[in-house]
Protein backbone atom coordinates (compact mmCIF):
# COMPACT_ATOMS: atom_id res chain seq x y z
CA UNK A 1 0.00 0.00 0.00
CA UNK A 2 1.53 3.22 -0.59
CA UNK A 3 1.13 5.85 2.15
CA UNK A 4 -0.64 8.40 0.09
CA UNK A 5 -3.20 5.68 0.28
CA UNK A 6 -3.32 5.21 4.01
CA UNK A 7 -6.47 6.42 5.62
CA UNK A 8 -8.27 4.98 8.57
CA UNK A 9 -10.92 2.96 6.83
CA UNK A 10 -8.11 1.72 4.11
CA UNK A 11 -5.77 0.63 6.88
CA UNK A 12 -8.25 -2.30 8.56
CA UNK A 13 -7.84 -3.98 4.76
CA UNK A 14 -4.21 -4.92 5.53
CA UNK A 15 -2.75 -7.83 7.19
CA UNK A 16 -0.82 -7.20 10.72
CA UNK A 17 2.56 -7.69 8.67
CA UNK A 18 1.66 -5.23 6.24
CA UNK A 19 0.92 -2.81 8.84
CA UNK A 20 4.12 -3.33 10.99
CA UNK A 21 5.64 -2.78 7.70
CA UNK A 22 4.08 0.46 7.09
CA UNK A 23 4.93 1.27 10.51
CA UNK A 24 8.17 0.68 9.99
CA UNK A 25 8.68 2.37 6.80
CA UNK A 26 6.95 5.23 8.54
CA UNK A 27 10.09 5.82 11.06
CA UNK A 28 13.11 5.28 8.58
CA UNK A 29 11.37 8.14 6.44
CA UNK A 30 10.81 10.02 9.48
CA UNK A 31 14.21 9.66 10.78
CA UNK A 32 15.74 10.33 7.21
CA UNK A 33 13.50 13.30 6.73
CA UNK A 34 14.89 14.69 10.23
CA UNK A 35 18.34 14.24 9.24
CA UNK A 36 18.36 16.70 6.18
CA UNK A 37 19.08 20.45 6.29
CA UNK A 38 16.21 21.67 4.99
CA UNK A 39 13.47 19.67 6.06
CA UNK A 40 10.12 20.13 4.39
CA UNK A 41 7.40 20.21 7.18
CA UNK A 42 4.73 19.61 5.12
CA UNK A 43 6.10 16.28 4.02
CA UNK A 44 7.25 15.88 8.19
CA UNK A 45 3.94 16.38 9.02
CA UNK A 46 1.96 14.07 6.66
CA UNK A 47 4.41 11.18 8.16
CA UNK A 48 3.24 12.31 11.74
CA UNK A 49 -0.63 11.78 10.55
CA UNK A 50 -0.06 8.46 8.82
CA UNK A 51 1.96 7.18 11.76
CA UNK A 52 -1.50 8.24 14.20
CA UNK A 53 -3.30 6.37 11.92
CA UNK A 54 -1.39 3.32 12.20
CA UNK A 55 -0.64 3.19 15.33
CA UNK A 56 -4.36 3.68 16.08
CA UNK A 57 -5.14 0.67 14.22
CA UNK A 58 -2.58 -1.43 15.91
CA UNK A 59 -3.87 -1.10 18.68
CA UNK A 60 -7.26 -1.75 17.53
CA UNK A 61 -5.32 -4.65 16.51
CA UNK A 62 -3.79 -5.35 20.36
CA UNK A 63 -0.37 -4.91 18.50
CA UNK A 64 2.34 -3.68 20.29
CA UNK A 65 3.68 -0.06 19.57
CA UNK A 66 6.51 1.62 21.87
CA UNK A 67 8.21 3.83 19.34
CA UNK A 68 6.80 7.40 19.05
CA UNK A 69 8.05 9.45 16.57
């Protein structure tokens, strides 16, 4: 799923791997993103809403999530 795609009623569609993936891929862009000079905070911000909306369904899920951003 690409993240553009991510919403809260798209999300429940994935499998728990999927979404730990997403999760993932979530904080390496987030750390990357944090790591440039000029960081674009729109782009900064639209990682910070995906991320709610994943973590939110992982723990609709009972997954475990102790990484904030």
């Amino acid at each position: 799923m690409k993240l553009t795609e991510i919403t809260p009623i798209s999300i429940k569609k994935v499998s728990n791997q999927e979404l730990n993936s997403l999760h993932r891929r979530i904080h390496q862009l987030y750390g990357v993103s944090k790591k440039k000079q000029h960081i674009n905070k729109e782009y900064v911000r639209f990682l910070i809403s995906v991320h709610a909306i994943l973590v939110m369904e992982m723990n609709k899920r009972n997954l475990k999530h102790k990484t904030p951003l």
